[in-house]
Protein backbone atom coordinates (compact mmCIF):
# COMPACT_ATOMS: atom_id res chain seq x y z
CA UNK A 1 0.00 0.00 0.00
CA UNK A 2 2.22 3.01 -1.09
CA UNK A 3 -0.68 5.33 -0.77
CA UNK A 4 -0.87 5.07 3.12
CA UNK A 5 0.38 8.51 4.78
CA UNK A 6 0.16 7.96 8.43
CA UNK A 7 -2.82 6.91 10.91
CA UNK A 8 -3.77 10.39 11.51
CA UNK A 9 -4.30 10.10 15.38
CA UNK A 10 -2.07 12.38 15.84
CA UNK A 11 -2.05 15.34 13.32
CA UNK A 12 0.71 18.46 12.67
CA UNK A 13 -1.43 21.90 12.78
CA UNK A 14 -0.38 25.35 13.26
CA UNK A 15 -1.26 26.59 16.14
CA UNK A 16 -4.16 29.31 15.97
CA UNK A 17 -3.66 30.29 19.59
CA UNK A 18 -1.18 29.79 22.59
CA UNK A 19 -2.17 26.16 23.14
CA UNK A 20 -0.82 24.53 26.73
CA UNK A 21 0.38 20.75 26.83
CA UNK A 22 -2.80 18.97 27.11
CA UNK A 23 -5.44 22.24 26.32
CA UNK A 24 -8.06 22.03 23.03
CA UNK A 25 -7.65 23.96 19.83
CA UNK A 26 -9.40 24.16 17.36
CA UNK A 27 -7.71 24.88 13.24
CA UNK A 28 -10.55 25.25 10.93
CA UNK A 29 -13.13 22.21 11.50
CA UNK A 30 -10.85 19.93 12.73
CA UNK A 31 -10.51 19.52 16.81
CA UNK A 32 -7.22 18.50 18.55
CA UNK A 33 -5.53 18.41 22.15
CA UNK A 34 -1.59 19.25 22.32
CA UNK A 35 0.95 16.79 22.84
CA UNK A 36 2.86 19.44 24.35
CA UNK A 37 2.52 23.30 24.45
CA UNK A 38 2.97 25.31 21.16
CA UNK A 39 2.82 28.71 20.97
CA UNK A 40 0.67 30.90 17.96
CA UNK A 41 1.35 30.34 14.67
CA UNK A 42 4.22 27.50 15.60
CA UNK A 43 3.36 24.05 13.88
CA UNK A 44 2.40 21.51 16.99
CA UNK A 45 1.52 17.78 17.50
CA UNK A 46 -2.50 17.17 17.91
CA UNK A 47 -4.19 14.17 19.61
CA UNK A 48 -7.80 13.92 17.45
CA UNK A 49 -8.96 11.02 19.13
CA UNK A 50 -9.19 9.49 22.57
CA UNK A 51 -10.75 9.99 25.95
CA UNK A 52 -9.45 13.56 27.64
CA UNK A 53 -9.89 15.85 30.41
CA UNK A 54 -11.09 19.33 29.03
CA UNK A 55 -11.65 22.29 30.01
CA UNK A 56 -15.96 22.68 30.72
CA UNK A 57 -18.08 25.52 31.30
CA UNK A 58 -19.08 25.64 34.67
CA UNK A 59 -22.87 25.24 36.19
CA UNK A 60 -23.69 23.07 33.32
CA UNK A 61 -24.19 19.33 33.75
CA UNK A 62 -23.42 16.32 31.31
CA UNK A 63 -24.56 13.15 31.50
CA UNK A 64 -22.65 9.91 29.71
CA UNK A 65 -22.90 10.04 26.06
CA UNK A 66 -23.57 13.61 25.60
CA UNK A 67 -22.47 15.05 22.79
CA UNK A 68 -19.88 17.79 23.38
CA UNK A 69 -18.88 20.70 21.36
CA UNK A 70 -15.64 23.32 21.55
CA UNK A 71 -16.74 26.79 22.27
CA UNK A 72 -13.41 28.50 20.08
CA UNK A 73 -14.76 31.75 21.36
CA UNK A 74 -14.17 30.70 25.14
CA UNK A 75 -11.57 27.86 24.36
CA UNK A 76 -13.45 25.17 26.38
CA UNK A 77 -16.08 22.57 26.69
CA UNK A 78 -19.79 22.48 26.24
CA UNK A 79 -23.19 20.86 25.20
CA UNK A 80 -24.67 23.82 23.31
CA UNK A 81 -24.52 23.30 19.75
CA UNK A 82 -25.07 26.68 18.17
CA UNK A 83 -22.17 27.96 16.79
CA UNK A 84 -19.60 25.52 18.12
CA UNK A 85 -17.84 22.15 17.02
CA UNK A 86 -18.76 18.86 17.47
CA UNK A 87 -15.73 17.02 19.15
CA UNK A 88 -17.17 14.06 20.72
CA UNK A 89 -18.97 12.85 23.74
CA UNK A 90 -18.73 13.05 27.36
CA UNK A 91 -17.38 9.37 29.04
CA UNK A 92 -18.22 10.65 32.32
CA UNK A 93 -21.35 12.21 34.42
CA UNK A 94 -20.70 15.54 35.68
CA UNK A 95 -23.21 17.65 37.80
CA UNK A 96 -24.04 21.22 37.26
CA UNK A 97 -22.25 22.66 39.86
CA UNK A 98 -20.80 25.88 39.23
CA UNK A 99 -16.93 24.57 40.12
CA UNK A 100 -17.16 21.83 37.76
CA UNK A 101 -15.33 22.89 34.81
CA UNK A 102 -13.38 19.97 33.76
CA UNK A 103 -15.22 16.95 31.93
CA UNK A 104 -13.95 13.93 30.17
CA UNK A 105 -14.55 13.72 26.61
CA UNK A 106 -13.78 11.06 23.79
CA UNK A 107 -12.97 12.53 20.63
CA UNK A 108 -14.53 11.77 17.57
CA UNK A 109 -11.49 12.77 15.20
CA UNK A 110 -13.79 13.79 12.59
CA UNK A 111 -13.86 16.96 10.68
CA UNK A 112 -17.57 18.88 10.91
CA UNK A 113 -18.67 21.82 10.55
CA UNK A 114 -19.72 24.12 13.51
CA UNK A 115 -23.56 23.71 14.43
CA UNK A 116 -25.83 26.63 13.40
């Protein structure tokens, strides 16, 4: 098979942000969480799939199997659709607590456009 490229679990992307080791970004439609922290503009490795610990917005609660979406605007987690990406679903309850604002998504890996 001299067509095959690579498995595309992990992807190179620029950077559209300063992006931590471990924090979400988001290049276009595609959704990733840094191998290690890259800084704007600098090219950086991107885990598309797999089960994570993201950033959530607080006071909102998700059950198992939710889908989640990446709010670019606010660089975290969330279950409203309008006008951010689909990245997965949650692997964990979490309640709605306002200092719960981490929740453990699995990544879908798959390009979409953001929700209208």
């Amino acid at each position: 098979m001299n067509n095959f490229v690579k498995h595309g679990d992990i992807v190179t992307m620029k950077a559209p942000y300063n992006v931590a080791s471990g924090g979400g970004a988001q290049v276009g439609q595609l959704f990733g969480v840094t191998v290690a922290t890259v800084a704007y503009q600098d090219d950086g490795e991107f885990k598309t799939t797999g089960i994570f610990d993201l950033t959530k917005i607080g006071s909102q609660a998700w059950a198992v199997g939710d889908l989640v979406y990446w709010d670019n605007t606010n660089k975290r987690c969330t279950t409203v659709a309008t006008g951010n990406l689909l990245i997965g679903a949650a692997m964990a309850a979490v309640t709605n607590a306002a200092g719960n604002t981490v929740g453990q998504v699995r990544l879908n890996g798959v390009a979409r456009p953001n929700e209208a």
